[in-house]
C-alpha atoms as a PDB file:
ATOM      1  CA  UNK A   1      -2.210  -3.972  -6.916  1.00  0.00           C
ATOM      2  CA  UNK A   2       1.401  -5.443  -5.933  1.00  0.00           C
ATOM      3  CA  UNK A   3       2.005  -8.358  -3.407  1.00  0.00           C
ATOM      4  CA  UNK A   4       5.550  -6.849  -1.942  1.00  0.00           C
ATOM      5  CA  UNK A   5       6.809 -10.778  -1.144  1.00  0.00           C
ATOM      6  CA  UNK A   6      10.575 -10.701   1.190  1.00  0.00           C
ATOM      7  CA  UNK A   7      13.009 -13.465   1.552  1.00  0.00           C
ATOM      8  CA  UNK A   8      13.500 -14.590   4.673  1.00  0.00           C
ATOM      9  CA  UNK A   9      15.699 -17.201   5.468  1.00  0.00           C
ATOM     10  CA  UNK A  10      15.055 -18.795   1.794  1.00  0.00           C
ATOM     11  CA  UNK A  11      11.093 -18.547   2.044  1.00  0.00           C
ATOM     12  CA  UNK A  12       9.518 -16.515   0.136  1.00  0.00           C
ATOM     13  CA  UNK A  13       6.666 -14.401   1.900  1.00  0.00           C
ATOM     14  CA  UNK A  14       3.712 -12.043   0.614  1.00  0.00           C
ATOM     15  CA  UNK A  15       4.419  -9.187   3.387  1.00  0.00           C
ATOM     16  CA  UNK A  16       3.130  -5.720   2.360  1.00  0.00           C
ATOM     17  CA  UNK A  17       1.207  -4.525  -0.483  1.00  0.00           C
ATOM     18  CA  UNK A  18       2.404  -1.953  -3.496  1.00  0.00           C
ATOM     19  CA  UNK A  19       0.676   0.157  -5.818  1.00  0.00           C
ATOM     20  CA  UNK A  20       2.129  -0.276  -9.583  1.00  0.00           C
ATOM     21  CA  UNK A  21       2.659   3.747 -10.644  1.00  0.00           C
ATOM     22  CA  UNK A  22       5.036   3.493 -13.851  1.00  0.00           C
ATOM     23  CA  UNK A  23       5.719   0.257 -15.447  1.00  0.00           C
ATOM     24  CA  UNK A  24       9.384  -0.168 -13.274  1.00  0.00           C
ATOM     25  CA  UNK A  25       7.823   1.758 -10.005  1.00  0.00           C
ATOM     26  CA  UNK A  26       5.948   0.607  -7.027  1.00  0.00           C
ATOM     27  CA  UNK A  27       5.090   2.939  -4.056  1.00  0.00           C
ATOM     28  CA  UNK A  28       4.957   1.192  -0.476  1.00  0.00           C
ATOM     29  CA  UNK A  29       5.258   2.044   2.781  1.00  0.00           C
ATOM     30  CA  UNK A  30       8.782   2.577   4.296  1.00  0.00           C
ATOM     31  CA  UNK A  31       7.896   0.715   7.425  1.00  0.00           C
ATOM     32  CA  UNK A  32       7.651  -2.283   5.153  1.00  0.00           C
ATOM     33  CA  UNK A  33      11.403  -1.489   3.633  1.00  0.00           C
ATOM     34  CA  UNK A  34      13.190  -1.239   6.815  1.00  0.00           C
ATOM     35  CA  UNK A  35      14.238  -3.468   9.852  1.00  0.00           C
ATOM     36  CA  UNK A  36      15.697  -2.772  13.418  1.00  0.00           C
ATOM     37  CA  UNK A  37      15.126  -0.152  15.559  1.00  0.00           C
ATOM     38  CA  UNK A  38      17.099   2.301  13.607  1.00  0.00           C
ATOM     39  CA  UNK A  39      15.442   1.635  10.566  1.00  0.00           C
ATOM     40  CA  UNK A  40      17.649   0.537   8.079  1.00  0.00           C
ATOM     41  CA  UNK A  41      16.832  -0.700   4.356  1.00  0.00           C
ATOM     42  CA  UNK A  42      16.440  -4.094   3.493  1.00  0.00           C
ATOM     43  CA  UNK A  43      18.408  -5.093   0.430  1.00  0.00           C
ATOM     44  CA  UNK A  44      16.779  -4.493  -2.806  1.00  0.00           C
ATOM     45  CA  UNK A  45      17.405  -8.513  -3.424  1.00  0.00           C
ATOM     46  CA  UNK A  46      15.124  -9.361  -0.902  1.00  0.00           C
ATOM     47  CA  UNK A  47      12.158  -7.802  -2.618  1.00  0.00           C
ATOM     48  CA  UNK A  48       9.726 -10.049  -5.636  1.00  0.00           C
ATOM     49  CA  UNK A  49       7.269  -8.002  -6.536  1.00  0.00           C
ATOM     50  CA  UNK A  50       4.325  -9.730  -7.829  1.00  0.00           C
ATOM     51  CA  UNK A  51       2.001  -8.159 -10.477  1.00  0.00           C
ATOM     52  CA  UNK A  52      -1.553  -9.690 -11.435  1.00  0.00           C
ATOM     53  CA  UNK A  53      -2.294 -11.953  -9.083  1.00  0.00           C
ATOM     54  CA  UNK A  54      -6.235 -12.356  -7.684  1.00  0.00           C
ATOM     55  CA  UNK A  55      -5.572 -15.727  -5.364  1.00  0.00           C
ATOM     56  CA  UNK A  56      -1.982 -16.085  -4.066  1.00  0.00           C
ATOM     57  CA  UNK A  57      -1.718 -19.664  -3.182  1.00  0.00           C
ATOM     58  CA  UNK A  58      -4.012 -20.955  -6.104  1.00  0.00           C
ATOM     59  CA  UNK A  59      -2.424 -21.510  -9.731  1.00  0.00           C
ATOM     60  CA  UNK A  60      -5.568 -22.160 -11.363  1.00  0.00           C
ATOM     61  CA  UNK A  61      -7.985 -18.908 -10.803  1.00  0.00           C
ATOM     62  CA  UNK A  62      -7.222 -17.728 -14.745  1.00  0.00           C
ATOM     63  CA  UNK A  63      -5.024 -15.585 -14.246  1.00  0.00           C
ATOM     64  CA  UNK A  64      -1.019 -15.297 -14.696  1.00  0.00           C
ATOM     65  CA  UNK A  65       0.766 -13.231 -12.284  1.00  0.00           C
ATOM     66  CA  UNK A  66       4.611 -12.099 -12.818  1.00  0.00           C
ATOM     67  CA  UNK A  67       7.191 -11.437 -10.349  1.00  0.00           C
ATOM     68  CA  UNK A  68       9.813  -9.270 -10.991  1.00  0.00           C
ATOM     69  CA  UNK A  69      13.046  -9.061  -8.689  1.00  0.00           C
ATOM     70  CA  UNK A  70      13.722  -5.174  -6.888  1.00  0.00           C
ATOM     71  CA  UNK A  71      16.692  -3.697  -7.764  1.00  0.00           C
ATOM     72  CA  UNK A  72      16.539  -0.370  -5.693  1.00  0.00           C
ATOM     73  CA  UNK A  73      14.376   0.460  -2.548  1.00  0.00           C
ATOM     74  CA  UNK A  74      14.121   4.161  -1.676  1.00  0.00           C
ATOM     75  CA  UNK A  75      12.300   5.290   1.418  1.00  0.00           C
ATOM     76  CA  UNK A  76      11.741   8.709   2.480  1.00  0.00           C
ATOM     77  CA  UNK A  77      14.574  10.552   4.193  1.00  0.00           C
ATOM     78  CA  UNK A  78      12.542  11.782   7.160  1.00  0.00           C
ATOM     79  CA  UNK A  79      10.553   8.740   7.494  1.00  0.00           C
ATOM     80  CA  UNK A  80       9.834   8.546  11.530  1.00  0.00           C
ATOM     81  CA  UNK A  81       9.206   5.343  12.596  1.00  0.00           C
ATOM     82  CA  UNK A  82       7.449   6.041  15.605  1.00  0.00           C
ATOM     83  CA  UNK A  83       5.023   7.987  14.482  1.00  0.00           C
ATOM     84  CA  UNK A  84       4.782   6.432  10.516  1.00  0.00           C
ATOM     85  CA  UNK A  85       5.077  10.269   9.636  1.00  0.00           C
ATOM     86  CA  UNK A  86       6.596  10.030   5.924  1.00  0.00           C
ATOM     87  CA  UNK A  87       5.838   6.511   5.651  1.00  0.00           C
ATOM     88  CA  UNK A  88       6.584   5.936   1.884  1.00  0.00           C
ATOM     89  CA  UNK A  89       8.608   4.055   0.224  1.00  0.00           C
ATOM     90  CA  UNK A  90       9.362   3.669  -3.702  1.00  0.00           C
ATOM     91  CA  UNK A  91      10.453   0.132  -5.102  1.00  0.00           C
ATOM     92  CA  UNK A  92      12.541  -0.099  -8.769  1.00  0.00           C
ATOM     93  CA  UNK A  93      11.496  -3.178 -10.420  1.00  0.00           C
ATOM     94  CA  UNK A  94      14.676  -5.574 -12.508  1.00  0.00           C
ATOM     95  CA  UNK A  95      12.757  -4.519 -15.707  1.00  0.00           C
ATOM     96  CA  UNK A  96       9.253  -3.102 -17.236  1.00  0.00           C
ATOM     97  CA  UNK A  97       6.152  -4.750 -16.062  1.00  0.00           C
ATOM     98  CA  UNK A  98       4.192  -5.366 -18.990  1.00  0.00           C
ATOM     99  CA  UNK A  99       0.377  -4.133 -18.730  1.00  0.00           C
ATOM    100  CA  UNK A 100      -2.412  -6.090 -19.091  1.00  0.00           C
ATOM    101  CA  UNK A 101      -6.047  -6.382 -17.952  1.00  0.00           C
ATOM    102  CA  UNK A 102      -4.752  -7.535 -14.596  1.00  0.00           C
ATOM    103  CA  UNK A 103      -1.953  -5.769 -14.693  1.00  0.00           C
ATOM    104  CA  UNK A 104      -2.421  -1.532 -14.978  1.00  0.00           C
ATOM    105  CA  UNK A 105      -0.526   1.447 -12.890  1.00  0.00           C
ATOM    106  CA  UNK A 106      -2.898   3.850 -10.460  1.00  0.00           C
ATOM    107  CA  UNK A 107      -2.558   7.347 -11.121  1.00  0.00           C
ATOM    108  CA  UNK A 108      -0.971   9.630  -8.945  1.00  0.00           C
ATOM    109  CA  UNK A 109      -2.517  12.955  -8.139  1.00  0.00           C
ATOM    110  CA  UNK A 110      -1.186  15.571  -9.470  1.00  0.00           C
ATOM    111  CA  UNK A 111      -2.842  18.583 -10.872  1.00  0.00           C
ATOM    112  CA  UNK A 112      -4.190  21.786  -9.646  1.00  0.00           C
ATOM    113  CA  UNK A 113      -7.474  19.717  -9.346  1.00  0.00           C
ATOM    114  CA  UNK A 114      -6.012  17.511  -6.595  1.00  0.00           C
ATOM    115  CA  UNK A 115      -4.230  20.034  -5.105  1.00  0.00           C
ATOM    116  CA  UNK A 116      -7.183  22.269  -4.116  1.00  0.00           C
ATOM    117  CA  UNK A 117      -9.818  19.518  -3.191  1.00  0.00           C
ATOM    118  CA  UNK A 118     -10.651  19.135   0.084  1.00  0.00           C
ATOM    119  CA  UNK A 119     -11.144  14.974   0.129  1.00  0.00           C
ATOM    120  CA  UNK A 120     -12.759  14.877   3.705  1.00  0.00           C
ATOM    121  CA  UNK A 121     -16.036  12.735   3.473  1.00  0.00           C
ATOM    122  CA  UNK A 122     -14.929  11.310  -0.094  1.00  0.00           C
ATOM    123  CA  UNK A 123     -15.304   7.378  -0.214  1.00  0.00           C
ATOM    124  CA  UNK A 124     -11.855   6.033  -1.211  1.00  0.00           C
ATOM    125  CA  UNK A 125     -11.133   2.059  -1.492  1.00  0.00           C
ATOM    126  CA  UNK A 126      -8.303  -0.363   0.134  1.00  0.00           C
ATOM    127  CA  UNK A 127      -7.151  -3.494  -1.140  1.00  0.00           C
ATOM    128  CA  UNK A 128      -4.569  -5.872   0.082  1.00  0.00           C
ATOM    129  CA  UNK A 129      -4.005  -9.543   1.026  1.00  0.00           C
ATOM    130  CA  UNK A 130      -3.396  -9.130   4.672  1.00  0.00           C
ATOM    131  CA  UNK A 131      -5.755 -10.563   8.049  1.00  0.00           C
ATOM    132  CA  UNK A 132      -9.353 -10.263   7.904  1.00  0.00           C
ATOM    133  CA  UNK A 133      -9.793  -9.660  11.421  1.00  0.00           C
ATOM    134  CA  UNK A 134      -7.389  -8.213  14.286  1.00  0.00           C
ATOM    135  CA  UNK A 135      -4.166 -10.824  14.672  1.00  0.00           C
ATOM    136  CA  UNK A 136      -6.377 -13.571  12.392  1.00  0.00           C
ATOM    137  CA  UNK A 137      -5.232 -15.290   9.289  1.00  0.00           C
ATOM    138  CA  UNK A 138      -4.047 -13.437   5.794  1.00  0.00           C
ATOM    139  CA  UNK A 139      -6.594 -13.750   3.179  1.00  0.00           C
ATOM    140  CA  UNK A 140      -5.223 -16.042  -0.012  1.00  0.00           C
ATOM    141  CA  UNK A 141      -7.648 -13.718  -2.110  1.00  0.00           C
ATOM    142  CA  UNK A 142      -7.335  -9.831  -2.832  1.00  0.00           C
ATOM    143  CA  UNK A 143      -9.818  -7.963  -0.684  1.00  0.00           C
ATOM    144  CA  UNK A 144     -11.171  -4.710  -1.125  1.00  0.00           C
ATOM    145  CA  UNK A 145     -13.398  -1.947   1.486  1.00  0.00           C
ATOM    146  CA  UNK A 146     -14.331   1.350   0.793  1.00  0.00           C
ATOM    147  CA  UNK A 147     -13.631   3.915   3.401  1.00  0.00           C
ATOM    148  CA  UNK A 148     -14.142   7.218   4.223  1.00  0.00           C
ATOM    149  CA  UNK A 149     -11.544   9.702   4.441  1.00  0.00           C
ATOM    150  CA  UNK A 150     -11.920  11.839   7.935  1.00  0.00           C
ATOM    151  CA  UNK A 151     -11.183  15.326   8.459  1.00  0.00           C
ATOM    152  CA  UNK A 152      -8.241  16.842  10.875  1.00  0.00           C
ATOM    153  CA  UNK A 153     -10.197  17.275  13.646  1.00  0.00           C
ATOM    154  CA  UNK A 154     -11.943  13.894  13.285  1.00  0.00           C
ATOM    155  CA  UNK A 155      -8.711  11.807  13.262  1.00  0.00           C
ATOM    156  CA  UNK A 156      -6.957  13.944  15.856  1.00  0.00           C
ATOM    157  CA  UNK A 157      -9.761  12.620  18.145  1.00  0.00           C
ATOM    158  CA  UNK A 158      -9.344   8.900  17.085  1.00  0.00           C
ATOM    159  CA  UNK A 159      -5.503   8.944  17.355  1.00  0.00           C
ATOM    160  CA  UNK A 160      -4.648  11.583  20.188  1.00  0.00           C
ATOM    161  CA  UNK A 161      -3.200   8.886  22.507  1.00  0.00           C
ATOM    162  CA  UNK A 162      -0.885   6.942  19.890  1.00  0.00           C
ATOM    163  CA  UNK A 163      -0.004  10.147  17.050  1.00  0.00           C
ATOM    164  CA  UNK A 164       0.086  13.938  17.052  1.00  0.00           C
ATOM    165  CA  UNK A 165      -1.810  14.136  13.915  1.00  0.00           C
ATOM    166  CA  UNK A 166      -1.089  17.171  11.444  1.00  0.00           C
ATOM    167  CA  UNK A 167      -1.809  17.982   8.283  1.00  0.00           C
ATOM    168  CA  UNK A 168       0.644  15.677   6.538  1.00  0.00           C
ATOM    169  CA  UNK A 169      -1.502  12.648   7.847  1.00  0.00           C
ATOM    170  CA  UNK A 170      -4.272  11.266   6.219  1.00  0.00           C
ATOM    171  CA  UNK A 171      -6.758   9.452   8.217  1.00  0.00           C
ATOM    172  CA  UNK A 172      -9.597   7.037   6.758  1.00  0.00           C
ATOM    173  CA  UNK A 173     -11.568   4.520   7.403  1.00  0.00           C
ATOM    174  CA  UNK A 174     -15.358   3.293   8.606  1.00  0.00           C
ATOM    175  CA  UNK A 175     -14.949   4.414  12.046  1.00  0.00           C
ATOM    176  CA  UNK A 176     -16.805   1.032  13.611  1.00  0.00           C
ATOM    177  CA  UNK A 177     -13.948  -0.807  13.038  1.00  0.00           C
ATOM    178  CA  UNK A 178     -16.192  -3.033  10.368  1.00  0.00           C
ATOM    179  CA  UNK A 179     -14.093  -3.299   7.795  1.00  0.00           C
ATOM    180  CA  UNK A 180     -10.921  -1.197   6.580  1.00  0.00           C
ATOM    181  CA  UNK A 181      -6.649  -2.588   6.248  1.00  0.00           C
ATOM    182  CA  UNK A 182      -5.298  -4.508   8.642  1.00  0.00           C
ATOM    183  CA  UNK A 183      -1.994  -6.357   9.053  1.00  0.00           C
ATOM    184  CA  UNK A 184      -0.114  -7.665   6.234  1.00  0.00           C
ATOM    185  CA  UNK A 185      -2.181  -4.883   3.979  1.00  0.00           C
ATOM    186  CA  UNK A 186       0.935  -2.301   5.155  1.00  0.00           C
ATOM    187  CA  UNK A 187       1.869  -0.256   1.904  1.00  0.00           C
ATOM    188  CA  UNK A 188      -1.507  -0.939  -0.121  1.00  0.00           C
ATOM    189  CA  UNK A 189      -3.182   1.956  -2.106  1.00  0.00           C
ATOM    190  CA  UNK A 190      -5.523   3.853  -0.529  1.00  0.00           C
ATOM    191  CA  UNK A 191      -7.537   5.024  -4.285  1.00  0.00           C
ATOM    192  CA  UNK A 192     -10.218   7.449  -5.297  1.00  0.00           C
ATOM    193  CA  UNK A 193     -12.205   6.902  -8.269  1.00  0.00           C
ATOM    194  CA  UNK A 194     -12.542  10.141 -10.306  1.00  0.00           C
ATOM    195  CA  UNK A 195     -14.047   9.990 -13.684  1.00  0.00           C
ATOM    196  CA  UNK A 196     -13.725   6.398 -14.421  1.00  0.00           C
ATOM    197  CA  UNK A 197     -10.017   6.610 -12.963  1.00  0.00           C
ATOM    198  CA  UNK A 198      -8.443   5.701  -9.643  1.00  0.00           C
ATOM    199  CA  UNK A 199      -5.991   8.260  -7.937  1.00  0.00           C
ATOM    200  CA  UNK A 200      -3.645   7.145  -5.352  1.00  0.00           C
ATOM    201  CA  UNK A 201      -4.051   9.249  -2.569  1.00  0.00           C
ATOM    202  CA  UNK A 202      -2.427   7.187   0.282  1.00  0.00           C
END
């Protein structure tokens, strides 16, 4: 898990979440890479990315995060704002980020395996540092839920008034609003543990 920290002004803030896939890669969401209403990157000198880190604000939890400058952001090219359709984003760390027991890349998905499962009803899990509870306060510790994933239909139903949903969306989450992301948790992994291994598949 990556805290995505921007500067802003000189301060320093924890404002999206990453998933570490190569040792110099994080993926993110683009809507956390952009600014304005036409959507244009961020500098890449704006971006810490912070690797290994359980409690952001405490120094003493046994554990010794690193932060690593961003030297290129990438988002998608057809990245929609509006809608969040193509809402991913790739972050090139200033060097390798040296693994660890805190500090490991998710795998990505690839695979005929991956590519012919359906995933509807699988429980997948979300992690991130962001508010507990609808506009509250950002958690100083990582937190985790497991989710479901929904089918089409399902999530069609749940976002018909905000999204036209297709098949390039994936929708998941409790569905009583109990516990799932919420803000500040923007760009997180969405995982799936398969064989002792977690996939990121959103």
């Amino acid at each position: 898990m990556a805290a995505i920290y921007i500067n802003s002004g000189g301060v320093n803030s924890a404002a999206c979440g990453g998933a570490l896939v190569t040792p110099r890669h994080v993926v993110t969401a683009a809507h956390c890479v952009v600014v304005g209403h036409r959507a244009t990157n961020l500098p890449p000198s704006v971006f810490t990315i912070r690797l290994g880190d359980h409690n952001l604000v405490r120094s003493d939890d046994n554990v010794s995060p690193v932060d690593i400058p961003v030297v290129k952001v990438e988002r998608h090219a057809d990245f929609v704002p509006r809608t969040f359709k193509n809402d991913v984003a790739v972050l090139t760390m200033e060097r390798p980020a040296t693994f660890n027991k805190f500090v490991r890349p998710v795998c990505l998905p690839y695979g005929s395996d991956f590519a012919s499962r359906d995933l509807n009803g699988y429980h997948a899990f979300v992690t991130g540092w962001g508010t507990t509870a609808f506009n509250g306060e950002s958690s100083d510790v990582l937190k985790e839920a497991q989710i479901k994933i929904w089918d089409e239909p399902e999530c069609k139903t749940a976002f018909q008034k905000e999204v036209p949903i297709s098949d390039v969306y994936l929708c998941a989450g409790d569905g009583n609003g109990r516990q799932d992301s919420c803000q500040g948790d923007s760009g997180g992994p969405l995982v799936l543990p398969d064989n002792g291994r977690f996939f990121l598949v959103g």
